[in-house]
PDB file of N, CA and C in Angstrom:
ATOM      1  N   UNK A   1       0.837  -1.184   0.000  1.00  0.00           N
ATOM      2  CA  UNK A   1       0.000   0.000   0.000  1.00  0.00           C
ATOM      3  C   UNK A   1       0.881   1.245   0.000  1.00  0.00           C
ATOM      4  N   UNK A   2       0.316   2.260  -0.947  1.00  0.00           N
ATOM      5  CA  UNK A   2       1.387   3.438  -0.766  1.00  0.00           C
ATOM      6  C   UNK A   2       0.551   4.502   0.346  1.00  0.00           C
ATOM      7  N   UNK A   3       1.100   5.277   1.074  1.00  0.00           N
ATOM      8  CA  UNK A   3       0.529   6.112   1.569  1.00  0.00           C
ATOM      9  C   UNK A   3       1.307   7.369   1.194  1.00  0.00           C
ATOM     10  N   UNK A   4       0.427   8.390   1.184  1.00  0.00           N
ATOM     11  CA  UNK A   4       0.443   9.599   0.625  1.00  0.00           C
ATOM     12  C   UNK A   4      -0.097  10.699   1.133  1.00  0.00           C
ATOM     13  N   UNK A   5       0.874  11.333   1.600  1.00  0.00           N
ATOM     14  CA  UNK A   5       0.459  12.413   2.797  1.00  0.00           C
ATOM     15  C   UNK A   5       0.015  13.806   1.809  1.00  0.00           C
ATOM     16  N   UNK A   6      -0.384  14.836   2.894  1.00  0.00           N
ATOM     17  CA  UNK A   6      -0.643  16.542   2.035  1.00  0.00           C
ATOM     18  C   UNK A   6       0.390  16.514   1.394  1.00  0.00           C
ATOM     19  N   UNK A   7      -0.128  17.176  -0.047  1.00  0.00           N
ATOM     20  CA  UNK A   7       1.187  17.505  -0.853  1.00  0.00           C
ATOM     21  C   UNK A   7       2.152  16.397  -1.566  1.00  0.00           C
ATOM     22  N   UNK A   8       1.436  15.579  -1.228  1.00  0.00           N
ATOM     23  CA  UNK A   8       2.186  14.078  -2.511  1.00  0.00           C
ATOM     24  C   UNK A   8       1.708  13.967  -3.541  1.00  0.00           C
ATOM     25  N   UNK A   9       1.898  12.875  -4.314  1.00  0.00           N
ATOM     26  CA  UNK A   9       2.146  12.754  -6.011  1.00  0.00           C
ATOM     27  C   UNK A   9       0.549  12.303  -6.427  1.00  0.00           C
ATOM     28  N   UNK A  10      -0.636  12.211  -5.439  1.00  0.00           N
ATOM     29  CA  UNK A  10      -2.031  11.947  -5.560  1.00  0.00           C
ATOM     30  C   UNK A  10      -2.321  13.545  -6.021  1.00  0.00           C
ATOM     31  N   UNK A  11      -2.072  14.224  -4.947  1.00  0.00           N
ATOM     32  CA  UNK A  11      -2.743  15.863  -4.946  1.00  0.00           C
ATOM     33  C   UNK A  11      -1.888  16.826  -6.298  1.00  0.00           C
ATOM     34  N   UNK A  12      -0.381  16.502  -6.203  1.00  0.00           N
ATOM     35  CA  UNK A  12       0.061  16.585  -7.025  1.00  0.00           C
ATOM     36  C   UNK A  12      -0.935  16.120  -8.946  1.00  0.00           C
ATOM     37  N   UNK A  13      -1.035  14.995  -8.751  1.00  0.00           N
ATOM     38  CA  UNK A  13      -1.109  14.669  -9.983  1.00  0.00           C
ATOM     39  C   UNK A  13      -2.778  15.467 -10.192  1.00  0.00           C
ATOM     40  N   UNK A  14      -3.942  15.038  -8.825  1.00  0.00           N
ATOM     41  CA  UNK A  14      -4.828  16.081  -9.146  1.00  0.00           C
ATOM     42  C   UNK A  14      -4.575  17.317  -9.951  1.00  0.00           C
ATOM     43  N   UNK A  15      -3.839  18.048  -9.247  1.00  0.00           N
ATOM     44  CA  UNK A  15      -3.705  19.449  -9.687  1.00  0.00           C
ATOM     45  C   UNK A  15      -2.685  19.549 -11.049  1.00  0.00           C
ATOM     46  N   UNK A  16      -1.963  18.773 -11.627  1.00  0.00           N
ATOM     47  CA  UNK A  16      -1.513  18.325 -12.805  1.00  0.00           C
ATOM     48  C   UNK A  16      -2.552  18.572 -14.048  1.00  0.00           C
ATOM     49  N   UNK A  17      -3.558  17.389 -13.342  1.00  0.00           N
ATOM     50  CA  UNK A  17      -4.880  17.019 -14.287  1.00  0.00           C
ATOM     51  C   UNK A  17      -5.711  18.403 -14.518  1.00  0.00           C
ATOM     52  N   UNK A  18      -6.200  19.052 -13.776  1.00  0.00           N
ATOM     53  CA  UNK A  18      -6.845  20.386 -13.946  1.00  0.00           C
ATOM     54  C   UNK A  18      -6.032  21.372 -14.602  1.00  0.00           C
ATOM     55  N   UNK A  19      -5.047  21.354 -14.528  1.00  0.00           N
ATOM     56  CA  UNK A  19      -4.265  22.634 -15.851  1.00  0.00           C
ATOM     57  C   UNK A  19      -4.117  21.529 -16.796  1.00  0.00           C
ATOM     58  N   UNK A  20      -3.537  20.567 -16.867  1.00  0.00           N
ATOM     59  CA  UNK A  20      -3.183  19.597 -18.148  1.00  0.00           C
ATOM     60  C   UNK A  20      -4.441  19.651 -19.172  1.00  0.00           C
ATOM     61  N   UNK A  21      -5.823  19.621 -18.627  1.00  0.00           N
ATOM     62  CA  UNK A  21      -6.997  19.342 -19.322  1.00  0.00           C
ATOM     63  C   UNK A  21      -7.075  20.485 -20.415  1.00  0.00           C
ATOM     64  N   UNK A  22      -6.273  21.923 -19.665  1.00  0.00           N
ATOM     65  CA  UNK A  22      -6.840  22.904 -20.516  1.00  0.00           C
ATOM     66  C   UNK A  22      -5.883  23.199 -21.583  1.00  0.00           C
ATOM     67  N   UNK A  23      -4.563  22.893 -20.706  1.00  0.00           N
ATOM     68  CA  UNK A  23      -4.081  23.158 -22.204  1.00  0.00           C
ATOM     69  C   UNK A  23      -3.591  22.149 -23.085  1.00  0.00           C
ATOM     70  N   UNK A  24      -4.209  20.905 -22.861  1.00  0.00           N
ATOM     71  CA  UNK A  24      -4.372  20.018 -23.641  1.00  0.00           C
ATOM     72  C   UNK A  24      -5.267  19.650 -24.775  1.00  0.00           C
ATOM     73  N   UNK A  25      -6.716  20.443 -24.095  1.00  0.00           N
ATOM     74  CA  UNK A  25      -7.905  20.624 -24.859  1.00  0.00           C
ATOM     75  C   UNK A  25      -7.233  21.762 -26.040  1.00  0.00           C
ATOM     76  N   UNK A  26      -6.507  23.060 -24.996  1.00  0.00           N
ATOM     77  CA  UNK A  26      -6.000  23.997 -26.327  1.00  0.00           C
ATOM     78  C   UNK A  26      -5.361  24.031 -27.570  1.00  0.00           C
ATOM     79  N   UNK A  27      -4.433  23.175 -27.109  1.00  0.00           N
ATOM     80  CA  UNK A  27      -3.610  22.125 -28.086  1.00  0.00           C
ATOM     81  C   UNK A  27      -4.610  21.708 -29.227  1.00  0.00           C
ATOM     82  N   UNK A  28      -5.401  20.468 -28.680  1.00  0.00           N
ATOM     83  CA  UNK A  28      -6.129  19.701 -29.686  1.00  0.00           C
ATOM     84  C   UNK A  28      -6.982  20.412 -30.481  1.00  0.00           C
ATOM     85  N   UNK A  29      -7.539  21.953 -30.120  1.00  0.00           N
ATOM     86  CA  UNK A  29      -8.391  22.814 -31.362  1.00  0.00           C
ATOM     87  C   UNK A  29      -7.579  23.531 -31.925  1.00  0.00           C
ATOM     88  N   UNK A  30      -6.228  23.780 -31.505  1.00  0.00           N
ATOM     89  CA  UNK A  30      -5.556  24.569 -32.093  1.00  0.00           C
ATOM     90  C   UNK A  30      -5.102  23.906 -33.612  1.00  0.00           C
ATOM     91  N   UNK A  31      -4.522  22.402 -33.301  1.00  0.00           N
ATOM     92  CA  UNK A  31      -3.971  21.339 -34.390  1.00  0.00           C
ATOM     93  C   UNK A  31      -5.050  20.673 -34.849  1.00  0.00           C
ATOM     94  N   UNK A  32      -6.151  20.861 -34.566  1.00  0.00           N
ATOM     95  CA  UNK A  32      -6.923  19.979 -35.154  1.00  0.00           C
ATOM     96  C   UNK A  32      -7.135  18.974 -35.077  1.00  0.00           C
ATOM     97  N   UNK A  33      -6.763  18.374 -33.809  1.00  0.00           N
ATOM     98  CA  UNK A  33      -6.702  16.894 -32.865  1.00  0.00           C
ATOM     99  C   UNK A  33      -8.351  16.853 -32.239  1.00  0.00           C
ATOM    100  N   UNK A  34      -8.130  15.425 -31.790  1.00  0.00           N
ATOM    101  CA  UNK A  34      -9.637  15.710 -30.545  1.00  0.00           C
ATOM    102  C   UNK A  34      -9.485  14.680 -29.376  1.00  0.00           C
ATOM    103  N   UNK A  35      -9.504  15.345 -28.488  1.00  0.00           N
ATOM    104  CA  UNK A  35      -8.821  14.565 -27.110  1.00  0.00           C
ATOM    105  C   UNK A  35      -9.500  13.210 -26.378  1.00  0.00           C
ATOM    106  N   UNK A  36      -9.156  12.253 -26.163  1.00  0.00           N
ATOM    107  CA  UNK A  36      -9.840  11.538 -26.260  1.00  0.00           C
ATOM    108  C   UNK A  36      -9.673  10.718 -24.465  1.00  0.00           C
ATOM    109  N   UNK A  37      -8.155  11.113 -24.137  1.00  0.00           N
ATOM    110  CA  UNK A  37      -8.505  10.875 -22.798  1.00  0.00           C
ATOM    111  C   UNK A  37      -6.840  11.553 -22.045  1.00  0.00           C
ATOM    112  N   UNK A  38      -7.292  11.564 -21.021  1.00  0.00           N
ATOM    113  CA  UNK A  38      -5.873  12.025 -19.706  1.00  0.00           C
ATOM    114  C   UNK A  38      -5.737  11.743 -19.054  1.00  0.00           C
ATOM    115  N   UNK A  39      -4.952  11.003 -18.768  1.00  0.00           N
ATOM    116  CA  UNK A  39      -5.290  10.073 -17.198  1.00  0.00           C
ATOM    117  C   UNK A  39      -4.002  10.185 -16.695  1.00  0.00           C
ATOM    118  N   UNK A  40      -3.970  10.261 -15.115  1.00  0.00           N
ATOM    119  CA  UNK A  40      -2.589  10.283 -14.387  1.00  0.00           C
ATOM    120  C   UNK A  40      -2.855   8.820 -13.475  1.00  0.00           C
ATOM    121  N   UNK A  41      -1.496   8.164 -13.398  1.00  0.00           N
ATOM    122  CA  UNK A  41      -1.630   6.609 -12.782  1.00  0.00           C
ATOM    123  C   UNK A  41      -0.337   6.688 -12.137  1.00  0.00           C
ATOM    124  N   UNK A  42      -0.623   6.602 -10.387  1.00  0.00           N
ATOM    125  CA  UNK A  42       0.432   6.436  -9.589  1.00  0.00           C
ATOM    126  C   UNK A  42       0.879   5.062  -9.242  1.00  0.00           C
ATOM    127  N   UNK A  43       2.012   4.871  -9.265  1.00  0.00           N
ATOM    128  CA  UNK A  43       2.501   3.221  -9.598  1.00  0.00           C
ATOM    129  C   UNK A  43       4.240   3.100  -8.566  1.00  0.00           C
ATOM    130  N   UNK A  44       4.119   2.351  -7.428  1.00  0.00           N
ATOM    131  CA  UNK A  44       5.531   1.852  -7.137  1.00  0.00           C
ATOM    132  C   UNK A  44       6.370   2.534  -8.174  1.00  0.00           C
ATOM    133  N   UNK A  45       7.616   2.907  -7.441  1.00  0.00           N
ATOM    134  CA  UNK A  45       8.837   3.103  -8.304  1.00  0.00           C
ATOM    135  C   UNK A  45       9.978   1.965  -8.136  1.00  0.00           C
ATOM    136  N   UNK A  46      11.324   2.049  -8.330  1.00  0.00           N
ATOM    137  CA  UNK A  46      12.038   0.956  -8.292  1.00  0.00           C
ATOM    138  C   UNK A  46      12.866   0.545  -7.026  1.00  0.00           C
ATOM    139  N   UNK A  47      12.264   1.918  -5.863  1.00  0.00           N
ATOM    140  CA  UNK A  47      12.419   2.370  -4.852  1.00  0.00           C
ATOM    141  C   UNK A  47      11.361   2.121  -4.045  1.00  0.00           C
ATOM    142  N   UNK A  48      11.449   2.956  -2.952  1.00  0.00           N
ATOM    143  CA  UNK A  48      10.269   2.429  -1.785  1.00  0.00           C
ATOM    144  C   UNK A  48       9.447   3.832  -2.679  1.00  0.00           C
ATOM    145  N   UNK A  49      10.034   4.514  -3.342  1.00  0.00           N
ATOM    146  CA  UNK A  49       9.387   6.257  -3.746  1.00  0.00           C
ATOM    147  C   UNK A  49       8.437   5.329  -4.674  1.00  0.00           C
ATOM    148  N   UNK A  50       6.982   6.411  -4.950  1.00  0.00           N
ATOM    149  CA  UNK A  50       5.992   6.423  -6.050  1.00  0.00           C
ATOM    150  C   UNK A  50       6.633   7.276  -7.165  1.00  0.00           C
ATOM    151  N   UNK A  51       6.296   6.831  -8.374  1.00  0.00           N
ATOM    152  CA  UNK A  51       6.044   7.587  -9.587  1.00  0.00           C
ATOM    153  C   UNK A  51       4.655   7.783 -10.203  1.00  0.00           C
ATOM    154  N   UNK A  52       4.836   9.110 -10.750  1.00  0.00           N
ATOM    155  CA  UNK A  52       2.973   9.388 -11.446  1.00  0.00           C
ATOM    156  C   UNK A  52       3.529   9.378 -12.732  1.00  0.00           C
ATOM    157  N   UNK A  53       2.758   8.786 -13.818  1.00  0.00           N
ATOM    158  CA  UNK A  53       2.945   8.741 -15.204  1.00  0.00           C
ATOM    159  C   UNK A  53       1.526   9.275 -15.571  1.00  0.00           C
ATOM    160  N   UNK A  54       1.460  10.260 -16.445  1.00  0.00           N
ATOM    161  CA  UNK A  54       0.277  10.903 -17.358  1.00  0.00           C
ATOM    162  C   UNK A  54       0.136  10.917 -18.832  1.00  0.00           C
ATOM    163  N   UNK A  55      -0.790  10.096 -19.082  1.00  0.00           N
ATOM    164  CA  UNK A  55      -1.245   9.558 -20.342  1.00  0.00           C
ATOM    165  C   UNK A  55      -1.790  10.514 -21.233  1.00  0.00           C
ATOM    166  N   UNK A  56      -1.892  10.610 -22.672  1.00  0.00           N
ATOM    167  CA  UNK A  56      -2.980  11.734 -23.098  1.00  0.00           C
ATOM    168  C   UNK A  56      -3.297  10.321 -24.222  1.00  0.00           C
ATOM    169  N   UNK A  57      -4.487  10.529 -24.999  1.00  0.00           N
ATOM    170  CA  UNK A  57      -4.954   9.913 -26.144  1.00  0.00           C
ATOM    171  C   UNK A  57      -5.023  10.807 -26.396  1.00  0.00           C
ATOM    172  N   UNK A  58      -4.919  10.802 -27.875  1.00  0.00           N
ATOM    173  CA  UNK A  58      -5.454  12.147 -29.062  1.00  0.00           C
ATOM    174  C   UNK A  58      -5.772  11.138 -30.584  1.00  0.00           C
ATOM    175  N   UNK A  59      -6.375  11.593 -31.076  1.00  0.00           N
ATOM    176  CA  UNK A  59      -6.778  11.563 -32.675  1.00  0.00           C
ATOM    177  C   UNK A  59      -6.195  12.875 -33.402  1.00  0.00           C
ATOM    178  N   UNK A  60      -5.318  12.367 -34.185  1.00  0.00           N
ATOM    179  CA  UNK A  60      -4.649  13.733 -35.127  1.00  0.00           C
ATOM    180  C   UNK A  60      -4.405  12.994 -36.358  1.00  0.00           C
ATOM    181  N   UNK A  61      -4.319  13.445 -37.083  1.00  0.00           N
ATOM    182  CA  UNK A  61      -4.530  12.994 -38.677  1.00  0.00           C
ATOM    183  C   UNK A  61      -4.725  11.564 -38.669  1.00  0.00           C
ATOM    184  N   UNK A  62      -5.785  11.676 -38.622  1.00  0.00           N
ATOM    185  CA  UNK A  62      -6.214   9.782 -38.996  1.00  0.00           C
ATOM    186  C   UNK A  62      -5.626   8.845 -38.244  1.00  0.00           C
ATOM    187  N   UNK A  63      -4.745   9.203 -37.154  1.00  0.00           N
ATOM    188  CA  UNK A  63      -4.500   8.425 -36.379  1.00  0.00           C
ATOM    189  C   UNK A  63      -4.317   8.337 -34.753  1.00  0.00           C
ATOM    190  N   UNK A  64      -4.662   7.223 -34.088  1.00  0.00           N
ATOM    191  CA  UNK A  64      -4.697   7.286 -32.451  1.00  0.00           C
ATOM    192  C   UNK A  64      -3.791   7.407 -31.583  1.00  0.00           C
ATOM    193  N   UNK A  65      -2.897   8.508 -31.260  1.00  0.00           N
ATOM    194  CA  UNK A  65      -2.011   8.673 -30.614  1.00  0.00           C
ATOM    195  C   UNK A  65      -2.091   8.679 -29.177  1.00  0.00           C
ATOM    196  N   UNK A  66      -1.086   7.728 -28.902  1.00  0.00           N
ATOM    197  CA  UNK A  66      -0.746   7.540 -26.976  1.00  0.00           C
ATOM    198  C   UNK A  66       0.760   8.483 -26.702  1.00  0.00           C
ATOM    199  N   UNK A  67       0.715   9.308 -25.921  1.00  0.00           N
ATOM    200  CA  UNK A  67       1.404   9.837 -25.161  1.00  0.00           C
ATOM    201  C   UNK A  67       1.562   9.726 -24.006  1.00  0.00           C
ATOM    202  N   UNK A  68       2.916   9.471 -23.243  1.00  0.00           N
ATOM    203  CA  UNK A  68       2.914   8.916 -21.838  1.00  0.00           C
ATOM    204  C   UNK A  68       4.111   9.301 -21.104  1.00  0.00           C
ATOM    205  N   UNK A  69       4.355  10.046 -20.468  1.00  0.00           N
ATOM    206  CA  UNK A  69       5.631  10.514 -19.759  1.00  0.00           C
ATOM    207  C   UNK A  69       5.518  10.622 -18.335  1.00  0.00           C
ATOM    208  N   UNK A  70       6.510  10.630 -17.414  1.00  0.00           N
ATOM    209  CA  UNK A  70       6.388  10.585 -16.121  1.00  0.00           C
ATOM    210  C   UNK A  70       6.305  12.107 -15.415  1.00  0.00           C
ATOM    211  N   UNK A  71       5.453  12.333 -14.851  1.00  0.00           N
ATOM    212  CA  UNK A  71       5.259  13.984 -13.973  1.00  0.00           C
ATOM    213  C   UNK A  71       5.593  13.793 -12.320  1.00  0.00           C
ATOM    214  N   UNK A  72       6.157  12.922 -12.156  1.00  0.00           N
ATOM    215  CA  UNK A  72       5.990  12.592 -10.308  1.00  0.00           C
ATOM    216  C   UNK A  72       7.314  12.073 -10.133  1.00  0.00           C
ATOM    217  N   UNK A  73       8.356  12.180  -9.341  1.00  0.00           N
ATOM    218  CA  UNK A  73       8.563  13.359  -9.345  1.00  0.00           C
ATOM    219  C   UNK A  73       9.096  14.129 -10.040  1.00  0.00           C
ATOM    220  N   UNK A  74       8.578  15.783  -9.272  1.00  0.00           N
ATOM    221  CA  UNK A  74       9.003  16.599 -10.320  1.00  0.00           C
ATOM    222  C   UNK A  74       9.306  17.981  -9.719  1.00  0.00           C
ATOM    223  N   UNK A  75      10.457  18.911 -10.136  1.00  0.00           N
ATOM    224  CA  UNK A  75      10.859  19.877  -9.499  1.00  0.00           C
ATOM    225  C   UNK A  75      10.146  21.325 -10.089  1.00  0.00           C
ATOM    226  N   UNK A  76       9.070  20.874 -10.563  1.00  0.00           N
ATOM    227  CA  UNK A  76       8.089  21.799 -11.253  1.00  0.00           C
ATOM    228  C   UNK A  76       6.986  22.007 -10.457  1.00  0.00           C
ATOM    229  N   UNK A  77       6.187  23.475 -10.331  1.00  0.00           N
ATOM    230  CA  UNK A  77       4.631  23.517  -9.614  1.00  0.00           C
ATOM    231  C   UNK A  77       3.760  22.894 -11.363  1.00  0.00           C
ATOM    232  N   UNK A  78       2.866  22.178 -10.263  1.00  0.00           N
ATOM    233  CA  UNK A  78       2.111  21.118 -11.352  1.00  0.00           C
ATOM    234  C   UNK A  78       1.225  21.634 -12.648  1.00  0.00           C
ATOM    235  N   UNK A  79       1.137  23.284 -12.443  1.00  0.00           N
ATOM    236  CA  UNK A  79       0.475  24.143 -13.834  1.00  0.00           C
ATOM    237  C   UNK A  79       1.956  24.292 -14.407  1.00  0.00           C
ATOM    238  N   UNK A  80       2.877  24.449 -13.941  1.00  0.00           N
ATOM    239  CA  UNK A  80       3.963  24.648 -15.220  1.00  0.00           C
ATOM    240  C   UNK A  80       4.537  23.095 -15.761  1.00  0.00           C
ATOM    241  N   UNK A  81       4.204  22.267 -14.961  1.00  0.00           N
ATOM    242  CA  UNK A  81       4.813  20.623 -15.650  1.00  0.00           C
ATOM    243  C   UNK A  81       3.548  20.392 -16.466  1.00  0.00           C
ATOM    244  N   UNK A  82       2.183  21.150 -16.349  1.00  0.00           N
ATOM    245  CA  UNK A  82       0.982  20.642 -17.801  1.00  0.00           C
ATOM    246  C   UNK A  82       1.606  21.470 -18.458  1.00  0.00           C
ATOM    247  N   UNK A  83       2.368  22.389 -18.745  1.00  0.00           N
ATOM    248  CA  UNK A  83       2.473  23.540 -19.717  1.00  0.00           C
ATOM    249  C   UNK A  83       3.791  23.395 -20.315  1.00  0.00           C
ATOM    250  N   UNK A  84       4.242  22.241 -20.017  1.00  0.00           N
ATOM    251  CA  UNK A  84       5.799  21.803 -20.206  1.00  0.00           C
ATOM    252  C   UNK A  84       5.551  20.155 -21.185  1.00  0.00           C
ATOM    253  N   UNK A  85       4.619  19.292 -20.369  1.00  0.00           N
ATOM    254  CA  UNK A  85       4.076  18.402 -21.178  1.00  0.00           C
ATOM    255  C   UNK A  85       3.299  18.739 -22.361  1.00  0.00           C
ATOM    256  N   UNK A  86       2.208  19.750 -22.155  1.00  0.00           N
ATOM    257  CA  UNK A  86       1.452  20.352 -23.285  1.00  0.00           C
ATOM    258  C   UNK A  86       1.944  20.306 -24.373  1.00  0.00           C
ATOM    259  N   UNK A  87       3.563  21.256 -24.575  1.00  0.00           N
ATOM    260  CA  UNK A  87       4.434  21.772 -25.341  1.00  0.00           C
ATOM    261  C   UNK A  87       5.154  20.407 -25.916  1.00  0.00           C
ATOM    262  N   UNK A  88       5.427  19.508 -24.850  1.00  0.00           N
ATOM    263  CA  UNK A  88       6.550  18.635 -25.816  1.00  0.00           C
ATOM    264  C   UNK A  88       5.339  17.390 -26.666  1.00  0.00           C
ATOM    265  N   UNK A  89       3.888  17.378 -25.910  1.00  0.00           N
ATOM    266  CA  UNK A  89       2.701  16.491 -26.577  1.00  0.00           C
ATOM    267  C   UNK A  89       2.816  17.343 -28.233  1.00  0.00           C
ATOM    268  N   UNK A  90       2.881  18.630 -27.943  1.00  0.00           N
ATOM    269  CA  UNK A  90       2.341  19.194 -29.395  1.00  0.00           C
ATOM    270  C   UNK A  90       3.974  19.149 -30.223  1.00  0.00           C
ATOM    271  N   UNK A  91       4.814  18.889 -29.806  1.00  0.00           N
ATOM    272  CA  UNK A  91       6.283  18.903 -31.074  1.00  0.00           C
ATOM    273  C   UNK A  91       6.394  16.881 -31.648  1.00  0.00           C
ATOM    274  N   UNK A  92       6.046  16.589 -30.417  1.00  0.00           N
ATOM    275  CA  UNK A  92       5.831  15.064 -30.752  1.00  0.00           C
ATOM    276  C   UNK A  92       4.184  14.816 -31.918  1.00  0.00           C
ATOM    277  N   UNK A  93       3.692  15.392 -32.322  1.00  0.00           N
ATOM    278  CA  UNK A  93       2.476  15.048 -32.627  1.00  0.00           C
ATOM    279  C   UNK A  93       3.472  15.906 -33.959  1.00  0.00           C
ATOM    280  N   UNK A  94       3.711  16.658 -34.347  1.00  0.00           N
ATOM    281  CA  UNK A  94       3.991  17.380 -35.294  1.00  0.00           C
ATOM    282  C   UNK A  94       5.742  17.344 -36.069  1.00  0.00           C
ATOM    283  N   UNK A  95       6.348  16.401 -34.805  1.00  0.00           N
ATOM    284  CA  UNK A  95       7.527  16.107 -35.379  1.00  0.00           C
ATOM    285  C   UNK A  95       7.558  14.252 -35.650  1.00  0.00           C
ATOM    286  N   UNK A  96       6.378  13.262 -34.690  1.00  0.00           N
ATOM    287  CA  UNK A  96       7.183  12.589 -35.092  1.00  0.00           C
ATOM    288  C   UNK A  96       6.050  11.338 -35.672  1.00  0.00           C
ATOM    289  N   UNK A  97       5.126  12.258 -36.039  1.00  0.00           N
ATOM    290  CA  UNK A  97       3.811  10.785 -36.545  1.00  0.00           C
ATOM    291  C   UNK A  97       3.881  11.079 -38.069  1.00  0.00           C
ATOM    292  N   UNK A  98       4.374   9.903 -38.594  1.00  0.00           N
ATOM    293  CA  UNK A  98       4.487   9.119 -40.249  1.00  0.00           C
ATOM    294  C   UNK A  98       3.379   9.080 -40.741  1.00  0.00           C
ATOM    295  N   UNK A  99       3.673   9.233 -41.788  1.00  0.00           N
ATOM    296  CA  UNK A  99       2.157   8.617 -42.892  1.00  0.00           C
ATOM    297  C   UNK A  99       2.540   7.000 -42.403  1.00  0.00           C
ATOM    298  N   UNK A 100       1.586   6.722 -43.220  1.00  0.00           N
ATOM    299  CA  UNK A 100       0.719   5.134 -42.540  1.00  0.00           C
ATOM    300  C   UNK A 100       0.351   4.433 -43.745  1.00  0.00           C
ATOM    301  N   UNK A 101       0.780   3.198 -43.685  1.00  0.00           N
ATOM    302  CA  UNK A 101       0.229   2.534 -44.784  1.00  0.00           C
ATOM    303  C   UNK A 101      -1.393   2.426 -44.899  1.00  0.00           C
ATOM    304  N   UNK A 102      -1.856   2.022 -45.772  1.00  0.00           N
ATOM    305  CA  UNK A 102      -3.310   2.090 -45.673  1.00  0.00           C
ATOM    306  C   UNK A 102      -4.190   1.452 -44.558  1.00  0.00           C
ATOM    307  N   UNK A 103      -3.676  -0.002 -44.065  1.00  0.00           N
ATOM    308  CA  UNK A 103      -4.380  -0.731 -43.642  1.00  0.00           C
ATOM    309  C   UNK A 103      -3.681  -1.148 -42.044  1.00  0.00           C
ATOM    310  N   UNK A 104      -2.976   0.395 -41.795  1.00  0.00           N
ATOM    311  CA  UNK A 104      -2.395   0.557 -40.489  1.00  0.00           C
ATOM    312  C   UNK A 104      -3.263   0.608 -39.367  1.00  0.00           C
ATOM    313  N   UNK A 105      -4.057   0.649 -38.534  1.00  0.00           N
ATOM    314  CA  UNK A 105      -4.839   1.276 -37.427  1.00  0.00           C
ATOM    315  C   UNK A 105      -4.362   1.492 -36.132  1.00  0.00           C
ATOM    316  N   UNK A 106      -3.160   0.671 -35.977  1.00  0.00           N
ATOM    317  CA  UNK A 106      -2.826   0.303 -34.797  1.00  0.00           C
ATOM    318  C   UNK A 106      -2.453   1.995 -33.967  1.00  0.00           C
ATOM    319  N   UNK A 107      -2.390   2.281 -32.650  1.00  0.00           N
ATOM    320  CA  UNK A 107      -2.136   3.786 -32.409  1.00  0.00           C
ATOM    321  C   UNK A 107      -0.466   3.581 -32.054  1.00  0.00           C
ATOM    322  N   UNK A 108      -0.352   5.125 -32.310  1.00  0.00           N
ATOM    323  CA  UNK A 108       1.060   5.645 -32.211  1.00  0.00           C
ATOM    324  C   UNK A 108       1.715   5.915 -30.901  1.00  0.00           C
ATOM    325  N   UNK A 109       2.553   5.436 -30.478  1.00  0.00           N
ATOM    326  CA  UNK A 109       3.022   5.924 -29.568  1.00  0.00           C
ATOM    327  C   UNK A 109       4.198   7.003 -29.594  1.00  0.00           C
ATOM    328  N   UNK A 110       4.133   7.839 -28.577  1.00  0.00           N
ATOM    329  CA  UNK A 110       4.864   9.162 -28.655  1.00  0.00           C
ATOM    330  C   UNK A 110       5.750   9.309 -27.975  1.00  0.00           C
TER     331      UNK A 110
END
């Protein structure tokens, strides 16, 4: 069982999720994406410490992109680590998804 006092990587990742949403949503009308999910998942580390990893789904040109990077820990307040993920979700979506053979569906990871 992890326990997680005021101010750990639960409340943390809360408050992650509430700026992440917006400028994630901003992102996706800006490029022409459509968001499809965000999820933050706190998980054992390799240590007695937790790590938070935050997911995004998106749809951007015809295809289902997974994005997944770790926010926990982090030496960032949790509106500037969404505004830091935001930024590197939108260079990865625009630097590194291929055309696709026709009968590709499978989603992209980022």
């Amino acid at each position: 069982m992890i326990r997680v006092g005021p101010g750990g990587p639960r409340e943390y990742a809360d408050a992650f999720l509430r700026s992440a949403r917006r400028v994630v949503q901003d992102l996706c009308e800006r490029r022409g994406a459509e968001l499809d999910s965000l999820t933050c998942e706190v998980v054992p580390g390799a240590t007695s410490d937790v790590v938070v990893a935050a997911t995004t789904v998106v749809r951007f040109r015809g295809r289902r992109c997974v994005f997944r990077r770790g926010i926990w820990p982090s030496s960032h307040p949790a509106a500037t680590r969404a505004a830091i993920y935001a930024s590197v979700l939108e260079e990865c979506l625009l630097t590194r998804l291929r055309p696709r053979p026709r009968d590709d569906a499978s989603p992209v990871g980022l």
